[in-house]
PDB file of N, CA and C in Angstrom:
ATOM      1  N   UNK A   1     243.441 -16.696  88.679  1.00  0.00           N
ATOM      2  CA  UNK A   1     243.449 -17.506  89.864  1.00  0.00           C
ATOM      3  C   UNK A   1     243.386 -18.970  89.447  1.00  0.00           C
ATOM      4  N   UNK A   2     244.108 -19.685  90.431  1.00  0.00           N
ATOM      5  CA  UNK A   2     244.243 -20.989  89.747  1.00  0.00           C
ATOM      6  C   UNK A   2     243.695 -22.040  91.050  1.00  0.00           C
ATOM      7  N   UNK A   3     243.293 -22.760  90.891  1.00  0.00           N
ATOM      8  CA  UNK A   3     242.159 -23.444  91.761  1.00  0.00           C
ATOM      9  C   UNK A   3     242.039 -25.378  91.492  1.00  0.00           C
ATOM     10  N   UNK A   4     242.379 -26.294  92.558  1.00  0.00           N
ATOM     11  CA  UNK A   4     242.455 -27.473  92.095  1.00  0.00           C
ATOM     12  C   UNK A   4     241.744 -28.080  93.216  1.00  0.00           C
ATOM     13  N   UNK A   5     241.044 -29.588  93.339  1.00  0.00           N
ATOM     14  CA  UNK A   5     240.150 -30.202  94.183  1.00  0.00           C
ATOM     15  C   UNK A   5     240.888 -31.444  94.039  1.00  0.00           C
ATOM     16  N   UNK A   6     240.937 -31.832  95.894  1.00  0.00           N
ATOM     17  CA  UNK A   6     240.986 -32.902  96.079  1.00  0.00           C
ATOM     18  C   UNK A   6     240.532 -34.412  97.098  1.00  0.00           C
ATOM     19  N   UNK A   7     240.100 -34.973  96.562  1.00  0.00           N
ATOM     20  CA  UNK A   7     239.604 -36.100  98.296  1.00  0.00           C
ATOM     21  C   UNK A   7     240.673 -36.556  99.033  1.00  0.00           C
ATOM     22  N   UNK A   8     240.409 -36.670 100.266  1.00  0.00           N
ATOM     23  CA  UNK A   8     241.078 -36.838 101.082  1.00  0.00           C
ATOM     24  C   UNK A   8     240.211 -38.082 102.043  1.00  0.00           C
ATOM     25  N   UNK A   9     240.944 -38.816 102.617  1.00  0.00           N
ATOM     26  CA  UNK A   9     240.343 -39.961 103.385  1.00  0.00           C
ATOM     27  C   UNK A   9     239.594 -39.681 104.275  1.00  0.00           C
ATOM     28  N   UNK A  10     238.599 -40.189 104.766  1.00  0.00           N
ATOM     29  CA  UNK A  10     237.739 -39.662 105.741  1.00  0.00           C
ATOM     30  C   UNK A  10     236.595 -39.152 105.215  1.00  0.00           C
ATOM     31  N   UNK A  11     236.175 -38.902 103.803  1.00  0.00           N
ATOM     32  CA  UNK A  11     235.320 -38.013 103.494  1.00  0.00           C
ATOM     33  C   UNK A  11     235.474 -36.654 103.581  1.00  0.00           C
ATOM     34  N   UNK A  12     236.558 -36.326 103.083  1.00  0.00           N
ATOM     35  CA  UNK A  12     236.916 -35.010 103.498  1.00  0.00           C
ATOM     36  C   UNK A  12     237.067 -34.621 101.860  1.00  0.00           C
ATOM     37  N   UNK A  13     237.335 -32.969 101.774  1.00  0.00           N
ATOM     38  CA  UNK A  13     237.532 -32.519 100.025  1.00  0.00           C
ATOM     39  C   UNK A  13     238.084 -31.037 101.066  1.00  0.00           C
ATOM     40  N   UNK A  14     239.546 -30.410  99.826  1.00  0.00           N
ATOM     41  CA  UNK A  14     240.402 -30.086 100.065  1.00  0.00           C
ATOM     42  C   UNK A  14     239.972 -29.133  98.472  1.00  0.00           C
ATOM     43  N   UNK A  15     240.404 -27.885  98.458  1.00  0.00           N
ATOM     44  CA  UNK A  15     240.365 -26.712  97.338  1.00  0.00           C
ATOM     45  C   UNK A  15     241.137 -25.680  97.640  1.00  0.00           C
ATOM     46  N   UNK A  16     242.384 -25.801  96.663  1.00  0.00           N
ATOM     47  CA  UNK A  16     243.137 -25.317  97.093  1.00  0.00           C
ATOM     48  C   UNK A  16     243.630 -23.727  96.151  1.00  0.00           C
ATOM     49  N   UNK A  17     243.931 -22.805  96.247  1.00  0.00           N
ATOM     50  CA  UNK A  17     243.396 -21.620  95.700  1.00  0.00           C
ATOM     51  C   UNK A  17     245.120 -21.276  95.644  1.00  0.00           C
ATOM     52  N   UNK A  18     245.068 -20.283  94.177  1.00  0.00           N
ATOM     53  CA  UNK A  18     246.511 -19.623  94.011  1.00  0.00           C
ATOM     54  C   UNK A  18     246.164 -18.333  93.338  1.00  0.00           C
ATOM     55  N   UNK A  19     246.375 -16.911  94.572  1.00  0.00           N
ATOM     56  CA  UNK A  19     245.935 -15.710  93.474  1.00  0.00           C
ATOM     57  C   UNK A  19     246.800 -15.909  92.533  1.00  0.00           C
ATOM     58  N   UNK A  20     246.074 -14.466  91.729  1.00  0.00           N
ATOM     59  CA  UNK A  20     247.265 -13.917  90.425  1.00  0.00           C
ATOM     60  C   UNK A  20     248.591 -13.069  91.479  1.00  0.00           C
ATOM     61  N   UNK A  21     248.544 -12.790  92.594  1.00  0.00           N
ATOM     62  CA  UNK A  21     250.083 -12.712  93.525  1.00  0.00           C
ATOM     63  C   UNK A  21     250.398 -13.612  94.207  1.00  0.00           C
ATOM     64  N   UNK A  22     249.924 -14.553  94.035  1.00  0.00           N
ATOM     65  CA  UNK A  22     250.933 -15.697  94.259  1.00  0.00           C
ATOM     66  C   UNK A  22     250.376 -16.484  95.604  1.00  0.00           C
ATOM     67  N   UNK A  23     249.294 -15.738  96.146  1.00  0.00           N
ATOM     68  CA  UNK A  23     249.137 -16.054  97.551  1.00  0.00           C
ATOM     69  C   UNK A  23     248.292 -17.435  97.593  1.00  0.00           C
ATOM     70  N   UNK A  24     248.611 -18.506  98.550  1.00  0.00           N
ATOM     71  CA  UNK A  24     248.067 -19.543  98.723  1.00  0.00           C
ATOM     72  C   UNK A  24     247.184 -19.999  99.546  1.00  0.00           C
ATOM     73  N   UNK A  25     246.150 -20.618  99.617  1.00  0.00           N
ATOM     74  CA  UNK A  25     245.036 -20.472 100.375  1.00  0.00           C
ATOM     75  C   UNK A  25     244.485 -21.923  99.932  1.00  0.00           C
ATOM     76  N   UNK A  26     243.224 -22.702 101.119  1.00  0.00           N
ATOM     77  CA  UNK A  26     242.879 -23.741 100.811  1.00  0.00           C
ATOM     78  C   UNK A  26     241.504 -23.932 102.109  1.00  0.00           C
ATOM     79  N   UNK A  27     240.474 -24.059 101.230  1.00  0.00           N
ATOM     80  CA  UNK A  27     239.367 -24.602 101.976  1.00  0.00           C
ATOM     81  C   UNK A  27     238.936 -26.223 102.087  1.00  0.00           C
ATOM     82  N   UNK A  28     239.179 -26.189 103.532  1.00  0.00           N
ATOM     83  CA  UNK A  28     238.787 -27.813 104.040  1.00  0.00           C
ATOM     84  C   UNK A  28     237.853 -28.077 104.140  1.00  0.00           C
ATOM     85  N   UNK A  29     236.826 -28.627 103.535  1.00  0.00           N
ATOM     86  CA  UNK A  29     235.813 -29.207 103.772  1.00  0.00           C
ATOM     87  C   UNK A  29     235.751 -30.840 104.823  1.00  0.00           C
ATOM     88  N   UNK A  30     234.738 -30.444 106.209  1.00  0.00           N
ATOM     89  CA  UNK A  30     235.198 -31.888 107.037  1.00  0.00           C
ATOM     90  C   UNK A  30     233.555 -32.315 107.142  1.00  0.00           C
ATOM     91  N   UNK A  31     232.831 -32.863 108.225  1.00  0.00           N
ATOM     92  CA  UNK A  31     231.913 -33.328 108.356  1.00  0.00           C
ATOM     93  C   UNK A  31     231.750 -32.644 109.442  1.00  0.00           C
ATOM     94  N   UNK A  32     232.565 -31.556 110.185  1.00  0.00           N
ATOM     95  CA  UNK A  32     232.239 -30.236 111.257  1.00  0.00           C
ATOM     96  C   UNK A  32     232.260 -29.078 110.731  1.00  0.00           C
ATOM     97  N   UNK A  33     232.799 -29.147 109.453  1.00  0.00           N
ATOM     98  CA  UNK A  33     232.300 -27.744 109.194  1.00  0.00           C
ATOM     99  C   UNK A  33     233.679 -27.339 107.855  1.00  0.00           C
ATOM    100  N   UNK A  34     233.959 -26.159 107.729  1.00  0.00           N
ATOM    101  CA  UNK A  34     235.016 -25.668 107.079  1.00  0.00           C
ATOM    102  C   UNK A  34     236.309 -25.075 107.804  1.00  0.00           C
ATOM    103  N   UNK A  35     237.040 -24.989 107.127  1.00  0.00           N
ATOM    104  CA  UNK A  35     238.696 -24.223 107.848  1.00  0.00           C
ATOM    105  C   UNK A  35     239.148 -23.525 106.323  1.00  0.00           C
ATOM    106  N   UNK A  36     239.688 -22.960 106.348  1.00  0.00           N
ATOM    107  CA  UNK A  36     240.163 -21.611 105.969  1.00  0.00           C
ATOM    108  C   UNK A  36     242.258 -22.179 106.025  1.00  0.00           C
ATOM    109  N   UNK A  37     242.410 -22.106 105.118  1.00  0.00           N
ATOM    110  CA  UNK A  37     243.944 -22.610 105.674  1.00  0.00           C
ATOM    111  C   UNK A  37     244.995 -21.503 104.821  1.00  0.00           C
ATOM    112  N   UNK A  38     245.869 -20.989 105.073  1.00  0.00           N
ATOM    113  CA  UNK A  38     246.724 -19.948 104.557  1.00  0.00           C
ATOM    114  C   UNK A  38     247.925 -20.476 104.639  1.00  0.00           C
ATOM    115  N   UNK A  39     248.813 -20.653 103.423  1.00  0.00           N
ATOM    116  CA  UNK A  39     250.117 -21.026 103.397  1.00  0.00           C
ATOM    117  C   UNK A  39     251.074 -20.081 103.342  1.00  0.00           C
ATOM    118  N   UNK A  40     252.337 -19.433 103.964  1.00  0.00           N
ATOM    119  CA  UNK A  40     253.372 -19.073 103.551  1.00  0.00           C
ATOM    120  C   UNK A  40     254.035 -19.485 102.178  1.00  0.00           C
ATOM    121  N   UNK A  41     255.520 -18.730 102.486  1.00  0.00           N
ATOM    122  CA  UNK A  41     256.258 -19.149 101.524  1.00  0.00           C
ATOM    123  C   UNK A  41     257.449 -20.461 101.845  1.00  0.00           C
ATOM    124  N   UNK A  42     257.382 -19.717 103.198  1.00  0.00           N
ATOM    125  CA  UNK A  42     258.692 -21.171 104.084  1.00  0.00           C
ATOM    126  C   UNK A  42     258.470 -22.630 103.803  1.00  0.00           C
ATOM    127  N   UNK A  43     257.038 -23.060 103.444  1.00  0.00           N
ATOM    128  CA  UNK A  43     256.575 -24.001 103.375  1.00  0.00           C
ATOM    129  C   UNK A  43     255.180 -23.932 102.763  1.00  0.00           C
ATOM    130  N   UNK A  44     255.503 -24.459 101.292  1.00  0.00           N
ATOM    131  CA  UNK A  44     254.076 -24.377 100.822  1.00  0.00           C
ATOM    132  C   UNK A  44     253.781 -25.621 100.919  1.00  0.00           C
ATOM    133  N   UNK A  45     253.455 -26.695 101.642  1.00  0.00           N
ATOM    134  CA  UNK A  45     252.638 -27.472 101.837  1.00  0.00           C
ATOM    135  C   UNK A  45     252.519 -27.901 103.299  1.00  0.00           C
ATOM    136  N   UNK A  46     252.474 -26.964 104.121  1.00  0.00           N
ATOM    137  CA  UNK A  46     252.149 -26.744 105.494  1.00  0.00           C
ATOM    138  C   UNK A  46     251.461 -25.399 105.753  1.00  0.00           C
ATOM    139  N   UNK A  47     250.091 -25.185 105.898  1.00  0.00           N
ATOM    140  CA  UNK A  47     249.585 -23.906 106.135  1.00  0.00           C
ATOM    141  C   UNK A  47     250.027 -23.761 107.711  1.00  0.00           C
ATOM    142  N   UNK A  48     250.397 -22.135 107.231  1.00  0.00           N
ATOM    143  CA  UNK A  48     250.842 -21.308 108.946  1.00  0.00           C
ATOM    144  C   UNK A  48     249.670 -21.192 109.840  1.00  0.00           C
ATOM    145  N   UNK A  49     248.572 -20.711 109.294  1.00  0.00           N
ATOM    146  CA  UNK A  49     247.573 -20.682 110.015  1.00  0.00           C
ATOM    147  C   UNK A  49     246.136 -21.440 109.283  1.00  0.00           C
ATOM    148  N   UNK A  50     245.223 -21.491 110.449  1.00  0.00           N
ATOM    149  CA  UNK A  50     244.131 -22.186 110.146  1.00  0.00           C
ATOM    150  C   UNK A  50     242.571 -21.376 110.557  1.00  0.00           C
ATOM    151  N   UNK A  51     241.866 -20.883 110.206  1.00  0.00           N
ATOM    152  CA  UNK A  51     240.655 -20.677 110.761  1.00  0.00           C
ATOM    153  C   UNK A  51     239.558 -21.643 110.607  1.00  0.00           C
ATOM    154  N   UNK A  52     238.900 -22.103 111.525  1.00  0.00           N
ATOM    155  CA  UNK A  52     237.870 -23.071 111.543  1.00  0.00           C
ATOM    156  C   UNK A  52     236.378 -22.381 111.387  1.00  0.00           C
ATOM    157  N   UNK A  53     235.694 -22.762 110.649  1.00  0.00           N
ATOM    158  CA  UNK A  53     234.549 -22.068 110.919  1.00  0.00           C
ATOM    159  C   UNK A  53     233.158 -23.258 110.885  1.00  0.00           C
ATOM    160  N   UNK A  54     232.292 -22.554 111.242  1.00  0.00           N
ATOM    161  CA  UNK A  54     230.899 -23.645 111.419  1.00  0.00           C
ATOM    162  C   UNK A  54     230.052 -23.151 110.219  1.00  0.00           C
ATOM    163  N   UNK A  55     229.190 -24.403 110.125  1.00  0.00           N
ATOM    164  CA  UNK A  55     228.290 -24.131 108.641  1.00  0.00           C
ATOM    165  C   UNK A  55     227.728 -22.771 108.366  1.00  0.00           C
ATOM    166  N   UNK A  56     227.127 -22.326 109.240  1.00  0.00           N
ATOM    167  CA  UNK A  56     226.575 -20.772 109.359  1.00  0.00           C
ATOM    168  C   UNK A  56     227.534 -19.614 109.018  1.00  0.00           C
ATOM    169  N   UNK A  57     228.791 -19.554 110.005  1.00  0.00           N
ATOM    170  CA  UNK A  57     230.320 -18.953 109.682  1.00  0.00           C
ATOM    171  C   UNK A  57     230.550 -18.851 107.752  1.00  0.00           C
ATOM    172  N   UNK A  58     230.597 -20.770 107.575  1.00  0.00           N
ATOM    173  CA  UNK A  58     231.171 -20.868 106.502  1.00  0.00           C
ATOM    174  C   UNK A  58     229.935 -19.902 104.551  1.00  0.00           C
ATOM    175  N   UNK A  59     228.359 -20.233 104.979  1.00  0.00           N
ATOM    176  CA  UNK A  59     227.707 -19.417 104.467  1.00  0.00           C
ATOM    177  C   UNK A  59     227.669 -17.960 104.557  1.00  0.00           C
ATOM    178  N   UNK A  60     227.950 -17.742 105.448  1.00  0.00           N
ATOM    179  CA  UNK A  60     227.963 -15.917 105.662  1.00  0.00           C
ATOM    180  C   UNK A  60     228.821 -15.601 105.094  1.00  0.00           C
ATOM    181  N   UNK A  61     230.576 -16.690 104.862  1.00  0.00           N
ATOM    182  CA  UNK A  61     231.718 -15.641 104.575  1.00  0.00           C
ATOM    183  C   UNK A  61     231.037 -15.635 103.034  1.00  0.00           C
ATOM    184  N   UNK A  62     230.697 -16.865 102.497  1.00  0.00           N
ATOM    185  CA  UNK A  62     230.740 -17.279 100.813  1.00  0.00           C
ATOM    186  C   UNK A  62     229.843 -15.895 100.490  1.00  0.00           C
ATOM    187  N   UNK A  63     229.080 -15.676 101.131  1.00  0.00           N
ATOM    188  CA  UNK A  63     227.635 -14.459 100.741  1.00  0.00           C
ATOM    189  C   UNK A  63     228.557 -13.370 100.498  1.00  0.00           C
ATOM    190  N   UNK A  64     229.595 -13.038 101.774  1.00  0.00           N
ATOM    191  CA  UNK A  64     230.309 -11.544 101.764  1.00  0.00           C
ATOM    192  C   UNK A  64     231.234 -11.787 100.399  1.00  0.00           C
ATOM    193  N   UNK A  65     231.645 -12.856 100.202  1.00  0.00           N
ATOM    194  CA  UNK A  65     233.062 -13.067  99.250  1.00  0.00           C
ATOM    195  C   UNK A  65     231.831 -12.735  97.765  1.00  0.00           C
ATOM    196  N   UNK A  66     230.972 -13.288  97.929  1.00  0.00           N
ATOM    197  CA  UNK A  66     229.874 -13.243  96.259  1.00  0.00           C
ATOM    198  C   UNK A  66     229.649 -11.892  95.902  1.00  0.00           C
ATOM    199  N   UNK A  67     229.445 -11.257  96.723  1.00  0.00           N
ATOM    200  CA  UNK A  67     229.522  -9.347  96.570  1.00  0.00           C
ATOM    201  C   UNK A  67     228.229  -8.717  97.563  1.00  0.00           C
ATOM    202  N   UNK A  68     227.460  -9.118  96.886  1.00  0.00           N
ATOM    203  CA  UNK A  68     225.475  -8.815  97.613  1.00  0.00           C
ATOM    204  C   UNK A  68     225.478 -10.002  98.070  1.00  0.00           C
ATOM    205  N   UNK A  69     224.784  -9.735  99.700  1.00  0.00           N
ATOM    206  CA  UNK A  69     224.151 -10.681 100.283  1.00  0.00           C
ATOM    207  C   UNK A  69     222.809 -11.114  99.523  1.00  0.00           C
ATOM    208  N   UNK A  70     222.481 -12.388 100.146  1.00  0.00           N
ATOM    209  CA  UNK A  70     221.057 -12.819  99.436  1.00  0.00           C
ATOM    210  C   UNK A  70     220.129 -11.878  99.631  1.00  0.00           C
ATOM    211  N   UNK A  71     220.221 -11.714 100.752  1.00  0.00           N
ATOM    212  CA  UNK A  71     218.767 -10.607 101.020  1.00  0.00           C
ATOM    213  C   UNK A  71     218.904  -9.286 100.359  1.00  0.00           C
ATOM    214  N   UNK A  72     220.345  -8.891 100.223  1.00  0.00           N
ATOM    215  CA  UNK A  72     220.104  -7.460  99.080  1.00  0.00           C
ATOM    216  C   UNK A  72     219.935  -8.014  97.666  1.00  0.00           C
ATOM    217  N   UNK A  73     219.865  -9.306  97.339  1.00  0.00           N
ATOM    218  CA  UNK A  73     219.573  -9.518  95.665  1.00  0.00           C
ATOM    219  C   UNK A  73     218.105  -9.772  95.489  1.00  0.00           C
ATOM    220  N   UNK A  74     217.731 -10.433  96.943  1.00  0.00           N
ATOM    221  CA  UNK A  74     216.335 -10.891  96.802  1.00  0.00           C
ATOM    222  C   UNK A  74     215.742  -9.437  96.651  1.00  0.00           C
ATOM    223  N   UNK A  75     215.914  -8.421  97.424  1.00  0.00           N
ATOM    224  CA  UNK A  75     215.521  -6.966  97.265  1.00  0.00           C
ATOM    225  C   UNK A  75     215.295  -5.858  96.058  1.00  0.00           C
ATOM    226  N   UNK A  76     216.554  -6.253  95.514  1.00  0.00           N
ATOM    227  CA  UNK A  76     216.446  -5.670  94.357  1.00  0.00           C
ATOM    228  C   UNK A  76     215.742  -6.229  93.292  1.00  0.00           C
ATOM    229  N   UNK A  77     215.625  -8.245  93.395  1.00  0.00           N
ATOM    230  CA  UNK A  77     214.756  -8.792  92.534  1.00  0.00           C
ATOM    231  C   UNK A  77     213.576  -8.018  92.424  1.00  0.00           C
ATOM    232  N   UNK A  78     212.800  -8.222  93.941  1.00  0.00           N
ATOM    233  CA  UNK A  78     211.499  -7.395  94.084  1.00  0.00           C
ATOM    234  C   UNK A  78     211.441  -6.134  93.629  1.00  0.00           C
ATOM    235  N   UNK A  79     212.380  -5.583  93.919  1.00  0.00           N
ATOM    236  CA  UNK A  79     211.809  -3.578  93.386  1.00  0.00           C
ATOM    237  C   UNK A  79     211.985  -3.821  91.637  1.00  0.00           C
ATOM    238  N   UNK A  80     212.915  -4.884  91.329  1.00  0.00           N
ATOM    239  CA  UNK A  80     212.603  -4.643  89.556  1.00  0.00           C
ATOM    240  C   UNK A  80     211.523  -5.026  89.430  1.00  0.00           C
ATOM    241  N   UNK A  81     210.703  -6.383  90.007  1.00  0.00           N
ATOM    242  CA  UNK A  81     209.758  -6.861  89.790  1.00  0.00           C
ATOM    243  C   UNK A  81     207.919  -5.693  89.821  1.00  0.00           C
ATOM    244  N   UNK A  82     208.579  -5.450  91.011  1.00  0.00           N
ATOM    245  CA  UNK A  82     207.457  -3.707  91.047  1.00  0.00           C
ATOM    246  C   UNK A  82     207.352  -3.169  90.067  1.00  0.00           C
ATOM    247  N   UNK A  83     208.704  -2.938  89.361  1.00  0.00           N
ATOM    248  CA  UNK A  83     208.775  -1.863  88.765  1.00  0.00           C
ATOM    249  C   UNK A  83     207.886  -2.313  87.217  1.00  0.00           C
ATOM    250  N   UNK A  84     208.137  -3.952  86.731  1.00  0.00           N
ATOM    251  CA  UNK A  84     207.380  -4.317  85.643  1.00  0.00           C
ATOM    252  C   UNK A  84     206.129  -4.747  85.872  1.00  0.00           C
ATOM    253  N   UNK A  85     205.649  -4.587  87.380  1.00  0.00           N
ATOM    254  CA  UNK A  85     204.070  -4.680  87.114  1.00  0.00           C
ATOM    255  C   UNK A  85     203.745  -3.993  86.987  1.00  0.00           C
ATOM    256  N   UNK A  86     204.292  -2.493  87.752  1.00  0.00           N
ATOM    257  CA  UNK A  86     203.057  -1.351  87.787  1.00  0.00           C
ATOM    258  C   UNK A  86     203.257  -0.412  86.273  1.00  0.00           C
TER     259      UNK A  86
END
């Protein structure tokens, strides 16, 4: 996967994502929140669609995309931790 960052005026930052199939993708970072942007092929520097999401939105997806949510790592921290006290 190939992955590049950029500023944009306004205070804005732009990350723009290329799987290993080719597919194009780009997270907007604004001062409302994140968007989600998906490019075709007709035009790779016009995304077809856009999803907007809010700070909360934008943490929940990053948790699902990381594999384990926090609270199942914090969980399992604890039961190893049990497991070397007792």
């Amino acid at each position: 996967m190939e992955t590049d960052s950029h500023r944009l005026p306004g205070h804005r930052k732009v990350h723009h994502v290329r799987t290993r199939s080719g597919e194009h993708l780009a997270v907007l970072h604004t001062s409302a929140g994140r968007s989600l942007l998906f490019y075709g092929a007709d035009d790779p520097d016009a995304p077809e669609r856009s999803i907007a999401l809010d700070e909360d939105e934008a943490d929940r997806l990053a948790d699902l995309l990381h594999g384990d949510p926090i609270r199942d790592r914090l969980d399992d921290l604890e039961r190893r931790l049990d497991d070397l006290v007792c």
